[in-house]
C-alpha atoms as a PDB file:
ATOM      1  CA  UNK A   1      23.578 -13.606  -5.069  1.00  0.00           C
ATOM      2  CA  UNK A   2      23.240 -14.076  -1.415  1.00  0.00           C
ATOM      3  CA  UNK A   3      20.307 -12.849   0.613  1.00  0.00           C
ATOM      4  CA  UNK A   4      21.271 -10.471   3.635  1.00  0.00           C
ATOM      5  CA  UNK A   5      20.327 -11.436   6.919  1.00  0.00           C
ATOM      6  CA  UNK A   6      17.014  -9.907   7.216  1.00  0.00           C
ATOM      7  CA  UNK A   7      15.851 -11.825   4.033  1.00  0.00           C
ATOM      8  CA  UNK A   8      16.644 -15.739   5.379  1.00  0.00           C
ATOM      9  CA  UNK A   9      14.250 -17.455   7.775  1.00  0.00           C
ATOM     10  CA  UNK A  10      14.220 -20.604   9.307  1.00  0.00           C
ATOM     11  CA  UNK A  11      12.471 -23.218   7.868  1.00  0.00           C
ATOM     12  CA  UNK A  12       9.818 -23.752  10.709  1.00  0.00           C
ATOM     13  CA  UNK A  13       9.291 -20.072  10.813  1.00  0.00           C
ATOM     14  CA  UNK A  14       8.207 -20.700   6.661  1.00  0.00           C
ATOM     15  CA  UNK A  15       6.143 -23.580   7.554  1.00  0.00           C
ATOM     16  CA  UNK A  16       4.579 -21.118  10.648  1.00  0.00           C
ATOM     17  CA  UNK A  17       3.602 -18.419   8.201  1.00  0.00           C
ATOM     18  CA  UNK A  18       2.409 -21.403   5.898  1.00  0.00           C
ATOM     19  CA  UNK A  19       0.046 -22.479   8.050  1.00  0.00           C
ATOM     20  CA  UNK A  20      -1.148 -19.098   9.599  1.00  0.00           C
ATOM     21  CA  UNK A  21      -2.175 -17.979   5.886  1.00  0.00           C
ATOM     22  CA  UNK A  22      -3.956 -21.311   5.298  1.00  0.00           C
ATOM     23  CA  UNK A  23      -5.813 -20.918   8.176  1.00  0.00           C
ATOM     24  CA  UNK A  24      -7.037 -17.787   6.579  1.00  0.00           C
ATOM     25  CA  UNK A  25      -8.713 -19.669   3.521  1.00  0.00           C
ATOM     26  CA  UNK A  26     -12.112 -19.294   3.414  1.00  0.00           C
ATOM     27  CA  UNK A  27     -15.072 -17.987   0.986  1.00  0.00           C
ATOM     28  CA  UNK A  28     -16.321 -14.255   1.472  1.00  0.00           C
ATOM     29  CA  UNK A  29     -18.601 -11.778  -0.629  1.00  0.00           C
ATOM     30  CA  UNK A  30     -16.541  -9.035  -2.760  1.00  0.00           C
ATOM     31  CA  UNK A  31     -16.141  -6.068  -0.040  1.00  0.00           C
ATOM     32  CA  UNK A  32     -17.110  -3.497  -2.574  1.00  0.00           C
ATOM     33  CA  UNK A  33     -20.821  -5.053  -2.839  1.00  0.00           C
ATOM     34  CA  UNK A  34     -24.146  -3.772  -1.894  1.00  0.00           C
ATOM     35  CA  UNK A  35     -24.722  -4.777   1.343  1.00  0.00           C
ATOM     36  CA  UNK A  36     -21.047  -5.414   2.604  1.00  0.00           C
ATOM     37  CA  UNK A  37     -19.393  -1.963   2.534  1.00  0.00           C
ATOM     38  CA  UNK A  38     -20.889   1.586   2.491  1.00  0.00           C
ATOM     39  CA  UNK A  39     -19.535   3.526  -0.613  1.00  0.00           C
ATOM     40  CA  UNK A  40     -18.847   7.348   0.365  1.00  0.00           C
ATOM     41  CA  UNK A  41     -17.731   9.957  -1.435  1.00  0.00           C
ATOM     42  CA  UNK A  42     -15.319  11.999   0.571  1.00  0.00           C
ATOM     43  CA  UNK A  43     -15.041  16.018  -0.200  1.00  0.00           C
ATOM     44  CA  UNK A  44     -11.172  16.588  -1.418  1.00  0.00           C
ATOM     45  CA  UNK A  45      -9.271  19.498  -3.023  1.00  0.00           C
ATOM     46  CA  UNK A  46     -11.038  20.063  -6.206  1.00  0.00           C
ATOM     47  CA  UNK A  47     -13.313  17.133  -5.943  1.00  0.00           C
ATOM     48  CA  UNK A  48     -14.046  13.497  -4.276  1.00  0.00           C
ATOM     49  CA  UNK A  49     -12.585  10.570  -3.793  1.00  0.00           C
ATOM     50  CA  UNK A  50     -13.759   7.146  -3.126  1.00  0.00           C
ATOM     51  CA  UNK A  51     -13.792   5.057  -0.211  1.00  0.00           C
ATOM     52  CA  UNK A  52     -15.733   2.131   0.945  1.00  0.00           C
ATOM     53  CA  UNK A  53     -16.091   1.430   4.705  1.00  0.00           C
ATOM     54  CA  UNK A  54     -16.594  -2.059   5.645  1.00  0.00           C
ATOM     55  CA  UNK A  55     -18.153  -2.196   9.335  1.00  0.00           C
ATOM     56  CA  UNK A  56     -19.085  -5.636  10.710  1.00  0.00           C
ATOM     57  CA  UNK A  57     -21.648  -6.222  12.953  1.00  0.00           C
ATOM     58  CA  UNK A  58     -19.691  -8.502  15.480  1.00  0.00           C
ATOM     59  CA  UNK A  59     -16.015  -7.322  14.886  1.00  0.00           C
ATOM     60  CA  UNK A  60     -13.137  -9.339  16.517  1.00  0.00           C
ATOM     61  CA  UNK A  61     -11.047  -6.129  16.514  1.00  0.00           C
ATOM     62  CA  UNK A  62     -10.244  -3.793  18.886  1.00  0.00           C
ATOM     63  CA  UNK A  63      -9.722  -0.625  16.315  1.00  0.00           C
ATOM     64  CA  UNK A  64     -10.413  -0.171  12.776  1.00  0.00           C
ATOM     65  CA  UNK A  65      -7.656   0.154   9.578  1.00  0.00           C
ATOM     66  CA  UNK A  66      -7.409   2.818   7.357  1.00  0.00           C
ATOM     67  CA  UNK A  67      -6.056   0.903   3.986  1.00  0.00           C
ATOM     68  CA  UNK A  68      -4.324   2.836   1.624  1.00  0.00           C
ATOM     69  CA  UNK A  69      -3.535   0.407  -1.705  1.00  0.00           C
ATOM     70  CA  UNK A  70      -0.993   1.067  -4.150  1.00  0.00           C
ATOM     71  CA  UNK A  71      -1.134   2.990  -7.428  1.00  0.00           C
ATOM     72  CA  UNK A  72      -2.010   0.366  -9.474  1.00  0.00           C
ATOM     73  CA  UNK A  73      -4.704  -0.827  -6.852  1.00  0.00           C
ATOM     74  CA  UNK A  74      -7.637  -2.076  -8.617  1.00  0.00           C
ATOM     75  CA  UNK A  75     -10.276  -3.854  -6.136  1.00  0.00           C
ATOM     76  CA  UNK A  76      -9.934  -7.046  -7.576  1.00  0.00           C
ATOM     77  CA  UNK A  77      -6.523  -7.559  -6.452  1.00  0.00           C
ATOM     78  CA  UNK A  78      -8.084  -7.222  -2.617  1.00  0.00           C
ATOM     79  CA  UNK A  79     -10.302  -9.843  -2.650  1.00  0.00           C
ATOM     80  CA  UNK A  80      -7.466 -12.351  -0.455  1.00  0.00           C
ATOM     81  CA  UNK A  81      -7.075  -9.446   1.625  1.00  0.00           C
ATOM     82  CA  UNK A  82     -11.093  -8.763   2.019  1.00  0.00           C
ATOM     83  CA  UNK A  83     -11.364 -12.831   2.660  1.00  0.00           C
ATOM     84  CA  UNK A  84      -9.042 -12.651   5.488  1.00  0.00           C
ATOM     85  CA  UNK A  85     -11.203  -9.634   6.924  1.00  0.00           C
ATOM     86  CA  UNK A  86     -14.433 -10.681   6.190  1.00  0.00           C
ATOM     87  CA  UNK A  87     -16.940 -10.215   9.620  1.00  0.00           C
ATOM     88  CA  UNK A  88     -13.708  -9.398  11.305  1.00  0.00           C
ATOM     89  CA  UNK A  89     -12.152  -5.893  11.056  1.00  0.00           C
ATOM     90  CA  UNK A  90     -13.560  -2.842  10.372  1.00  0.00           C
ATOM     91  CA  UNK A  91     -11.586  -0.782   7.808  1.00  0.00           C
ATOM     92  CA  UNK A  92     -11.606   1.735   5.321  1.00  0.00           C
ATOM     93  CA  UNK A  93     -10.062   1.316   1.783  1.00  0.00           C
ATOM     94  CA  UNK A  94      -9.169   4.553   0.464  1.00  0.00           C
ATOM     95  CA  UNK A  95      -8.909   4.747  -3.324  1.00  0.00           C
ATOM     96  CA  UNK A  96      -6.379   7.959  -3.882  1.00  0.00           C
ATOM     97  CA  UNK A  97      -7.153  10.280  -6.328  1.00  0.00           C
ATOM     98  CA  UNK A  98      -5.162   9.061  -9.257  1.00  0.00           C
ATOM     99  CA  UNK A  99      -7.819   6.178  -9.395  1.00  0.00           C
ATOM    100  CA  UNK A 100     -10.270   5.997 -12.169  1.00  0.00           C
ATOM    101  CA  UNK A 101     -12.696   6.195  -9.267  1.00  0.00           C
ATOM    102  CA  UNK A 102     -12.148   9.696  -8.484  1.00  0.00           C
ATOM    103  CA  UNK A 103     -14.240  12.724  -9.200  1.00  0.00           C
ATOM    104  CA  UNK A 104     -11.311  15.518  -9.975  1.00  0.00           C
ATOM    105  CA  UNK A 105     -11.628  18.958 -12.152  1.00  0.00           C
ATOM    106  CA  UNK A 106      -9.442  17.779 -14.523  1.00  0.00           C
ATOM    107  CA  UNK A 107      -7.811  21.768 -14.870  1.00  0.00           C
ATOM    108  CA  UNK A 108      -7.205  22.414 -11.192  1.00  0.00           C
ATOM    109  CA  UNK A 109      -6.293  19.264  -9.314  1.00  0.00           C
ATOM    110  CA  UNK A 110      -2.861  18.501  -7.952  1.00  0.00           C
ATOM    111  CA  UNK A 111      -1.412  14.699  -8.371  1.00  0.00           C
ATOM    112  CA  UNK A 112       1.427  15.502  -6.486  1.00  0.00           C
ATOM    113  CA  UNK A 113       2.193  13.495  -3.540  1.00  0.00           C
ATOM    114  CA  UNK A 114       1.808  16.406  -0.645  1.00  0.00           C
ATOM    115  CA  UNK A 115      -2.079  16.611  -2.179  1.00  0.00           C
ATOM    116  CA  UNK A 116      -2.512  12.611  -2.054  1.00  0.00           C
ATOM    117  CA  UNK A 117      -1.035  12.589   1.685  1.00  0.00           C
ATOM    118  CA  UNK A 118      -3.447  15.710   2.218  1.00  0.00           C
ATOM    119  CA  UNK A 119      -6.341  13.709   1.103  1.00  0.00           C
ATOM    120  CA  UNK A 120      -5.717  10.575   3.255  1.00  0.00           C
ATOM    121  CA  UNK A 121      -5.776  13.315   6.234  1.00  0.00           C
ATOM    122  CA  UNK A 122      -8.792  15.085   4.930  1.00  0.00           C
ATOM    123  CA  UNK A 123     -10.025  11.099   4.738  1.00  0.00           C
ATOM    124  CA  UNK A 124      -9.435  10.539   8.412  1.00  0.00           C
ATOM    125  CA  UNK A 125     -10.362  13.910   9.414  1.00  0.00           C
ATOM    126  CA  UNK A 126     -13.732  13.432   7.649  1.00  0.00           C
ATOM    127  CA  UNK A 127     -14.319  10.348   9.198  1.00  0.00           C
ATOM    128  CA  UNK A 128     -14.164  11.454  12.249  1.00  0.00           C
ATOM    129  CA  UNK A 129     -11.792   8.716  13.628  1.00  0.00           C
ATOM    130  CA  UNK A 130      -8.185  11.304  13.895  1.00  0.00           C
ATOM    131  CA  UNK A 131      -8.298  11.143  17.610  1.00  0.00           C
ATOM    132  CA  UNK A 132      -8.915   7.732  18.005  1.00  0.00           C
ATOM    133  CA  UNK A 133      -7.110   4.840  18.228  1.00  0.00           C
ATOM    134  CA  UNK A 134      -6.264   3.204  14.540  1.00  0.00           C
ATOM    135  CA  UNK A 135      -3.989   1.135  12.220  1.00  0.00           C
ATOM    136  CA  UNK A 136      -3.173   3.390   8.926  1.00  0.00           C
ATOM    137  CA  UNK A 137      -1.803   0.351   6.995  1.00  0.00           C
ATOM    138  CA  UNK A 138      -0.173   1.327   3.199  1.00  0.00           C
ATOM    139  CA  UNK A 139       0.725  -0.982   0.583  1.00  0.00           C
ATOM    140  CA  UNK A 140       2.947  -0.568  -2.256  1.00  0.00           C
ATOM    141  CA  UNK A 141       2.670   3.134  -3.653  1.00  0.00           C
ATOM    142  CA  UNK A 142       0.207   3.742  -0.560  1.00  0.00           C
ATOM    143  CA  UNK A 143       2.728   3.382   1.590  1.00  0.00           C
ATOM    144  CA  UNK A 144       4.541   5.882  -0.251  1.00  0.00           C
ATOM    145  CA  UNK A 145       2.474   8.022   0.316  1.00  0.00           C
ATOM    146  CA  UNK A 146       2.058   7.567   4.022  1.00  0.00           C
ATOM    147  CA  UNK A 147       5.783   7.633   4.784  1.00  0.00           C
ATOM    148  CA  UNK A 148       6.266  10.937   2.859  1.00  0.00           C
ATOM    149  CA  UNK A 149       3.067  12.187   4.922  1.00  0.00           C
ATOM    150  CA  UNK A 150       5.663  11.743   7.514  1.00  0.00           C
ATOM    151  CA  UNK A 151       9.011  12.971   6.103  1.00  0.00           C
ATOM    152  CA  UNK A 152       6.932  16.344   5.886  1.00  0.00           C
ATOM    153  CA  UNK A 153       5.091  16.320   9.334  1.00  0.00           C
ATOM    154  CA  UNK A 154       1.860  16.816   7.658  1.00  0.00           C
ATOM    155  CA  UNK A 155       0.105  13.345   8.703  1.00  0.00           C
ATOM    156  CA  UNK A 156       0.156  10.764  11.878  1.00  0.00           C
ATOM    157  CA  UNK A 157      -1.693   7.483  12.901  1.00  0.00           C
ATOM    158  CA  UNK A 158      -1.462   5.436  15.905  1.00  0.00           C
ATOM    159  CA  UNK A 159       0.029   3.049  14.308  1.00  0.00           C
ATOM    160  CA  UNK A 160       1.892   2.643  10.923  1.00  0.00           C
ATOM    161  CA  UNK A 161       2.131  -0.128   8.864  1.00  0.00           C
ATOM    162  CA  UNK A 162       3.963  -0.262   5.446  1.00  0.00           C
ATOM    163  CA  UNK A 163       3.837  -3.152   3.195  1.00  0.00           C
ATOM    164  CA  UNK A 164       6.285  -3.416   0.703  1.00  0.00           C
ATOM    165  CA  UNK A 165       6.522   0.863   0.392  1.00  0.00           C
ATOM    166  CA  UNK A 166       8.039   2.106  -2.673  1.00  0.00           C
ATOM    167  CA  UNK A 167      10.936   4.884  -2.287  1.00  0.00           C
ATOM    168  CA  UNK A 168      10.548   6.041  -5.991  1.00  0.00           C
ATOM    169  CA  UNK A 169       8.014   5.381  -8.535  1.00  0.00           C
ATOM    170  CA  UNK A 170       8.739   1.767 -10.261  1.00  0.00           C
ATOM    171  CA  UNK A 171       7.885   3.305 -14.080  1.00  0.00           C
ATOM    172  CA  UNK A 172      11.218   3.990 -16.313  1.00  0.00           C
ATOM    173  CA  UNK A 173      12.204   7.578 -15.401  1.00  0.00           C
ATOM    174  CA  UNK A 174      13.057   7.789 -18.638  1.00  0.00           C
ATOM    175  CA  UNK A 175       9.869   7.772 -19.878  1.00  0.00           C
ATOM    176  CA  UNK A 176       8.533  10.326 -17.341  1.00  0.00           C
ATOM    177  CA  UNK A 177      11.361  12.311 -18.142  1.00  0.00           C
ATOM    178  CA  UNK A 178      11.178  12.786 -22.092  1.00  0.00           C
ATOM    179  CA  UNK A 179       8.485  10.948 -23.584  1.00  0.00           C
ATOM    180  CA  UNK A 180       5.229  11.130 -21.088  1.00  0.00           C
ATOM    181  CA  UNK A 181       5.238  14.957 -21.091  1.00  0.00           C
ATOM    182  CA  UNK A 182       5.291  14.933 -25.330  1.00  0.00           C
ATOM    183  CA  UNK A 183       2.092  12.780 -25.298  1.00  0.00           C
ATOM    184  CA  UNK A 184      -1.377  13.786 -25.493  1.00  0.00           C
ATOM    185  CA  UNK A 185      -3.757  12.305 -23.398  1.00  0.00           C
ATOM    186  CA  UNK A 186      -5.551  10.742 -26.351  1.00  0.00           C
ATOM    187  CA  UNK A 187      -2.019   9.438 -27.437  1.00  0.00           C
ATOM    188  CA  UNK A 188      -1.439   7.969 -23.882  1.00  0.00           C
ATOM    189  CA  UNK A 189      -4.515   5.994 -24.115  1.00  0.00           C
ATOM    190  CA  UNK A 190      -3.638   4.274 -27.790  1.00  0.00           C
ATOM    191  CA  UNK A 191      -0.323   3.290 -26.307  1.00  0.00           C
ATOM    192  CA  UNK A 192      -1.665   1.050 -23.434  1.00  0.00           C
ATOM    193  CA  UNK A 193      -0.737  -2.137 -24.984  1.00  0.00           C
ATOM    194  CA  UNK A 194       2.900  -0.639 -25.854  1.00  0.00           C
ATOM    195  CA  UNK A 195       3.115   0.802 -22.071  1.00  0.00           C
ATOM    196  CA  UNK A 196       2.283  -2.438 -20.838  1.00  0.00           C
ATOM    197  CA  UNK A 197       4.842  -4.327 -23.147  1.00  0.00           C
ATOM    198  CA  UNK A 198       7.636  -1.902 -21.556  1.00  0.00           C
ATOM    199  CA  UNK A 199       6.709  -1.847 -18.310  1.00  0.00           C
ATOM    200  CA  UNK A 200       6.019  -5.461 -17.565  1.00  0.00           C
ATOM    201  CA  UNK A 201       8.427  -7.015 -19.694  1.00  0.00           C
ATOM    202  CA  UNK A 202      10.510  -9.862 -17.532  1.00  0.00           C
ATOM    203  CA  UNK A 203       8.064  -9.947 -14.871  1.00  0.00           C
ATOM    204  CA  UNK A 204       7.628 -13.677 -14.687  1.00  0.00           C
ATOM    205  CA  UNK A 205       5.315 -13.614 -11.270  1.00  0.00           C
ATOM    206  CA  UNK A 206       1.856 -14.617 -12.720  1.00  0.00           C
ATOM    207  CA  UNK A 207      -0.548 -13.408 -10.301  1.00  0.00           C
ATOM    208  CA  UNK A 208       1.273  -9.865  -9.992  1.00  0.00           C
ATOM    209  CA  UNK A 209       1.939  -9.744 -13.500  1.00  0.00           C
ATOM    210  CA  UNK A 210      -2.198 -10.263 -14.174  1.00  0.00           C
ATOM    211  CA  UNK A 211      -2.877  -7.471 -11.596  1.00  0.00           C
ATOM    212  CA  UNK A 212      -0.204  -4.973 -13.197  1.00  0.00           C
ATOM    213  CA  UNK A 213      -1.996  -5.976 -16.788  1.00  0.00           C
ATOM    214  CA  UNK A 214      -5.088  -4.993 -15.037  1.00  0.00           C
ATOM    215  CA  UNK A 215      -4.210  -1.850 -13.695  1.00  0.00           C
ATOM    216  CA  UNK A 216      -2.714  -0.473 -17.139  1.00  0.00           C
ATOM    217  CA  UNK A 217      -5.616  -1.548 -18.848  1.00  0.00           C
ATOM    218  CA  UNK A 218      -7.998  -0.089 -16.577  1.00  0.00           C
ATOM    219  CA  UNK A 219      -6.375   3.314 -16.215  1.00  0.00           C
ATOM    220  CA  UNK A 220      -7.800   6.603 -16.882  1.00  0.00           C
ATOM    221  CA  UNK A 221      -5.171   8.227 -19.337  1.00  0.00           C
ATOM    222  CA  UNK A 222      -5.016  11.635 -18.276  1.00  0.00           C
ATOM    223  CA  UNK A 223      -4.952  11.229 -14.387  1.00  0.00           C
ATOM    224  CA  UNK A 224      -2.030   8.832 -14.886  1.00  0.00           C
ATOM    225  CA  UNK A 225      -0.263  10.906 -17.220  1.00  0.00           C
ATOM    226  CA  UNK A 226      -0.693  13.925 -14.640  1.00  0.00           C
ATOM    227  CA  UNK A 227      -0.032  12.084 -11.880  1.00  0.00           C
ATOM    228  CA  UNK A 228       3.305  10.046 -12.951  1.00  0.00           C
ATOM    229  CA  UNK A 229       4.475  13.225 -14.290  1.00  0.00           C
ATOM    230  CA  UNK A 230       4.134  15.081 -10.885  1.00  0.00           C
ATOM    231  CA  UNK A 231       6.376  12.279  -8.794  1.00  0.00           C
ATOM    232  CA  UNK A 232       8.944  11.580 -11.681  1.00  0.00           C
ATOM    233  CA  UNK A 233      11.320  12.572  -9.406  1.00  0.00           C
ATOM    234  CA  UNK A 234      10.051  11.460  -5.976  1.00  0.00           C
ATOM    235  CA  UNK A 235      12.421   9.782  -4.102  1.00  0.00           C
ATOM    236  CA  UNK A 236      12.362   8.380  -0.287  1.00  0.00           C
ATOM    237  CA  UNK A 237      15.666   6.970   0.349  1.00  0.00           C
ATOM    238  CA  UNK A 238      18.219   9.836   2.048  1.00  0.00           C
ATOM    239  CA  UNK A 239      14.721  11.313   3.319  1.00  0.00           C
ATOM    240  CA  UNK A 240      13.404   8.933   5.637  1.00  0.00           C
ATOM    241  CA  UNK A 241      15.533   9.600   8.571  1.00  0.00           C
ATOM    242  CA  UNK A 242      13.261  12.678   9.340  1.00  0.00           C
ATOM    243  CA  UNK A 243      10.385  10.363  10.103  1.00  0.00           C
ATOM    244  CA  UNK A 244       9.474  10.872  14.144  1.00  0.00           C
ATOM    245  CA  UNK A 245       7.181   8.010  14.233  1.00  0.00           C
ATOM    246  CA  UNK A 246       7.475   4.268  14.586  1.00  0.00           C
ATOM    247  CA  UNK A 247       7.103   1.902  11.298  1.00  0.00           C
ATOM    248  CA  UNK A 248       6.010  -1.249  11.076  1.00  0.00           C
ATOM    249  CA  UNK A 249       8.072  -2.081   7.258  1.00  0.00           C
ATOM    250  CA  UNK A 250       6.914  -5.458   6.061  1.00  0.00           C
ATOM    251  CA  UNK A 251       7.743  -7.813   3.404  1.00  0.00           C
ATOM    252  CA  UNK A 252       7.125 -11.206   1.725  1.00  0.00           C
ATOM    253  CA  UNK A 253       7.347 -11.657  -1.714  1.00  0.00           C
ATOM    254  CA  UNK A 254       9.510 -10.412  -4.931  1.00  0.00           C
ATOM    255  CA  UNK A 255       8.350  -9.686  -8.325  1.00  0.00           C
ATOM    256  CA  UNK A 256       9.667  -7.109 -10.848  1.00  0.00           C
ATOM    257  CA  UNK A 257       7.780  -3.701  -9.152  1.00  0.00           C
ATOM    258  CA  UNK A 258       9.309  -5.153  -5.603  1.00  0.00           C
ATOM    259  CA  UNK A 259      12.514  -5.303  -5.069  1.00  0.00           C
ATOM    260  CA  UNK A 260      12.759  -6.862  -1.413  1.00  0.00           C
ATOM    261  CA  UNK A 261      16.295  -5.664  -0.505  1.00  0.00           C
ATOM    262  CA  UNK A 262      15.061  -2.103  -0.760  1.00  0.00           C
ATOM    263  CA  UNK A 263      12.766  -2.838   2.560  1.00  0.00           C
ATOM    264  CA  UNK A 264      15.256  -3.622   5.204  1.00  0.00           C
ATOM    265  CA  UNK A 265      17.155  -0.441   4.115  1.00  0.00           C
ATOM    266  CA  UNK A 266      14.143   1.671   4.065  1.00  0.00           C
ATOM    267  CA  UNK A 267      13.255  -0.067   7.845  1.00  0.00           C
ATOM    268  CA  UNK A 268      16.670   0.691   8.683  1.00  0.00           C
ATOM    269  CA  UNK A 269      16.567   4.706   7.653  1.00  0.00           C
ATOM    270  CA  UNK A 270      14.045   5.134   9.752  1.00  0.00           C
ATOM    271  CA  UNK A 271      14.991   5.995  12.961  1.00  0.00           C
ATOM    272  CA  UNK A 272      12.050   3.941  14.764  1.00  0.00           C
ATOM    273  CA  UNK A 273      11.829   1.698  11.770  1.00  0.00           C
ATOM    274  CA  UNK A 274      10.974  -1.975  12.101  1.00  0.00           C
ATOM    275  CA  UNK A 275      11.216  -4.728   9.640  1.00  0.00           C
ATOM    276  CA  UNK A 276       9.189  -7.635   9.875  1.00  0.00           C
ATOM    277  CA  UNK A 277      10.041 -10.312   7.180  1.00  0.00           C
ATOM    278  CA  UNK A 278       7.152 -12.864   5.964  1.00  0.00           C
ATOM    279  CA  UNK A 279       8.249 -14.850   3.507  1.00  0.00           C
ATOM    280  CA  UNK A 280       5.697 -16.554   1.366  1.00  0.00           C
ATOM    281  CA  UNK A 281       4.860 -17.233  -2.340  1.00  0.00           C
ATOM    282  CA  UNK A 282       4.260 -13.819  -4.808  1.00  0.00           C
ATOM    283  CA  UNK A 283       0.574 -15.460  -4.682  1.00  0.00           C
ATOM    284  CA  UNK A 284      -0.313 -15.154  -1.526  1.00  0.00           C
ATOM    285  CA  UNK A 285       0.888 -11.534  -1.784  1.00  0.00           C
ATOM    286  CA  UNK A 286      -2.548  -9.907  -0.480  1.00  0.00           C
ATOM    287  CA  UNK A 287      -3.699 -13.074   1.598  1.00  0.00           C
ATOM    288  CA  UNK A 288      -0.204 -11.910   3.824  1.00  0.00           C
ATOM    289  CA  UNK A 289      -1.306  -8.224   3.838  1.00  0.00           C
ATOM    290  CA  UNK A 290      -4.965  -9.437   5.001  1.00  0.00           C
ATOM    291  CA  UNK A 291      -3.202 -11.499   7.999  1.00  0.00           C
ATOM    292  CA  UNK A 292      -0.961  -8.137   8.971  1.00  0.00           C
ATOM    293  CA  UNK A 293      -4.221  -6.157   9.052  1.00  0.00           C
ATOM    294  CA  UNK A 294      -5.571  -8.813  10.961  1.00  0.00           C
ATOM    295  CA  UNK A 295      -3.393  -8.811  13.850  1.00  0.00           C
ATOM    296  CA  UNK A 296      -2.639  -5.230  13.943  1.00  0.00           C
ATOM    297  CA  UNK A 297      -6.429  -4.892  14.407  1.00  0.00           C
ATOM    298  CA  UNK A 298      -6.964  -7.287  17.269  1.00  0.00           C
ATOM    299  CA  UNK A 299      -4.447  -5.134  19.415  1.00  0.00           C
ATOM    300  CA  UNK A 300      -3.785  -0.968  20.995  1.00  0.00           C
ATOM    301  CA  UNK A 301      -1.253   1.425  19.843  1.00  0.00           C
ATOM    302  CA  UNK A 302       0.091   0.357  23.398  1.00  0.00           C
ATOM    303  CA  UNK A 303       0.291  -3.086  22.545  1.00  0.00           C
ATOM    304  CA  UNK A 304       2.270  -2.596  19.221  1.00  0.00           C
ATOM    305  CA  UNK A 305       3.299  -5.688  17.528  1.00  0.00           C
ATOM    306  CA  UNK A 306       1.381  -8.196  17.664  1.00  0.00           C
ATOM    307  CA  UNK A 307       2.788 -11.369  19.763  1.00  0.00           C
ATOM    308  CA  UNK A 308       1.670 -13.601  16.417  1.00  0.00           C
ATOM    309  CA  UNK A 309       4.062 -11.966  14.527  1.00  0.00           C
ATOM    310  CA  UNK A 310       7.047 -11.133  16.554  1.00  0.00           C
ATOM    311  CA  UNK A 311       8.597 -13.623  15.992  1.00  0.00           C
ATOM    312  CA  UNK A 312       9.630 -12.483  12.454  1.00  0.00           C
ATOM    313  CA  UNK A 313      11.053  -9.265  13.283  1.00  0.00           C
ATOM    314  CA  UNK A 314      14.197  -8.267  12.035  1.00  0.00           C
ATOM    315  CA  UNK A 315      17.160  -7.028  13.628  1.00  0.00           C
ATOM    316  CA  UNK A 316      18.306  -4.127  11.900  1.00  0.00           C
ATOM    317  CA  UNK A 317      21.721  -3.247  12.413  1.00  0.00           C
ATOM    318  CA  UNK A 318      22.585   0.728  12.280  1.00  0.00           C
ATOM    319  CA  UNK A 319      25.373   2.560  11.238  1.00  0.00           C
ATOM    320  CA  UNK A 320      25.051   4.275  14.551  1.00  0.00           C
ATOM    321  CA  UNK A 321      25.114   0.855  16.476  1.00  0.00           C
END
């Protein structure tokens, strides 16, 4: 099958992204340890959530990124993305509450995603940075969150970047739809191994494939359950033409979870959409978002995208056109 347009680049544009993310290569302390990030606890509906704040004392950036990882976000998977970062940019990493890291009353709280785009609002609120100028960068699931934040009015950054955002949730709907709903939560933990077999079979990417393994096996049962339940029928595409705001929609890789020929269209839905294409190997997944929230850090909301990666920009042709 052919690629569209927006998917092919030229080879010294590969060989330019090549080099930019070896130039990133370098050794640097997990972000999540004593010393190198400040873990707060951050007041939400019906509990807290987790997010470490990583504040250099020399930065080389102009603002600082609010990161928003995906679902299955577990902070090992960040440590390319930290390396990039290290002594660089300060940002945020905001673990939403269907994390194993959050502190929820387990009768009361909402996984639904108008709560999780409420909570990365209360998050910015809270931190006291809403009126200031910042990057609020989403990957995956994350940036699923953001755009819907947007479909529905109810959140706004500066700037918005989303990295590979998912329009629906990548789990069999048939599984949310007749079988997760039957289990108990005690059931729901025994059938990890069988969940994982389902979910991940043909996904022949090793380095996602490890992560996904990770996330699955380091799930708390009962907030997944609740929270995949909630978005079963979630669904971005024919909403994303209400969005008022510019996007930044970036991509780079495939693998099983994403699909890259979803991201044009989603770039091209939006009415101030953007698609920037990067391609590189499904390994060097993170290392690319790292170098995004690299340059979007070094410039203003005035600025918008960076020169060092205009280049890659896609031009999106609309039905309106």
């Amino acid at each position: 099958m052919s690629l569209p347009p927006e998917l092919i680049l030229t080879k010294k544009q590969e060989n330019e992204i090549d080099a930019m993310l070896k130039a990133t290569i370098r050794e640097a302390p997990n972000f999540w340890e004593n010393g190198i990030s400040k873990t707060l606890y951050i007041p939400v509906d019906d509990g807290e959530i987790r997010v470490f704040h990583v504040k250099p004392k020399k930065p080389i950036s102009k603002r600082p990124v609010i990161f928003v990882p995906g679902w299955g976000g577990i902070l090992e998977g960040y440590t390319d993305v930290f390396e990039v970062l290290h002594d660089k940019v300060e940002f945020f990493y905001v673990e939403t509450r269907e994390k194993s890291s959050s502190k929820l009353n387990r009768k009361k709280a909402k996984m639904d995603m108008n709560q999780k785009v409420k909570d990365v609002s209360d998050v910015i609120k809270h931190l006291g940075i809403d009126t200031d100028d910042f990057v609020l960068y989403g990957t995956c699931w994350g940036s699923a969150i953001i755009l819907h934040g947007l479909v529905e009015n109810t959140i706004t950054a500066p700037t918005i970047v989303a990295h590979d955002p998912m329009h629906t949730l990548w789990f069999p709907k048939w599984f949310l739809r007749f079988v997760a709903p039957l289990l108990p939560v005690f059931v729901a933990e025994m059938l990890k191994p069988i969940l994982r077999r389902i979910q991940l079979r043909g996904m022949n990417e090793e380095v996602q494939r490890q992560r996904a393994e990770a996330f699955i096996d380091n799930a708390e049962a009962w907030k997944w359950k609740k929270a995949a339940e909630s978005v079963k029928d979630f669904e971005l595409f024919g909403n994303l033409s209400y969005i008022k705001d510019e996007v930044f929609v970036f991509n780079g890789t495939q693998d099983k979870v994403h699909n890259q020929l979803t991201y044009p269209k989603m770039a091209r839905e939006i009415p101030q959409g953007r698609f920037i294409y990067m391609k590189t190997n499904e390994s060097l997944r993170e290392r690319l978002q790292g170098l995004i929230v690299l340059e979007f850090s070094k410039v203003t909301k005035e600025e918008g995208l960076p020169e060092s990666l205009a280049e890659f920009e896609k031009d999106l042709k609309r039905k309106s056109e």
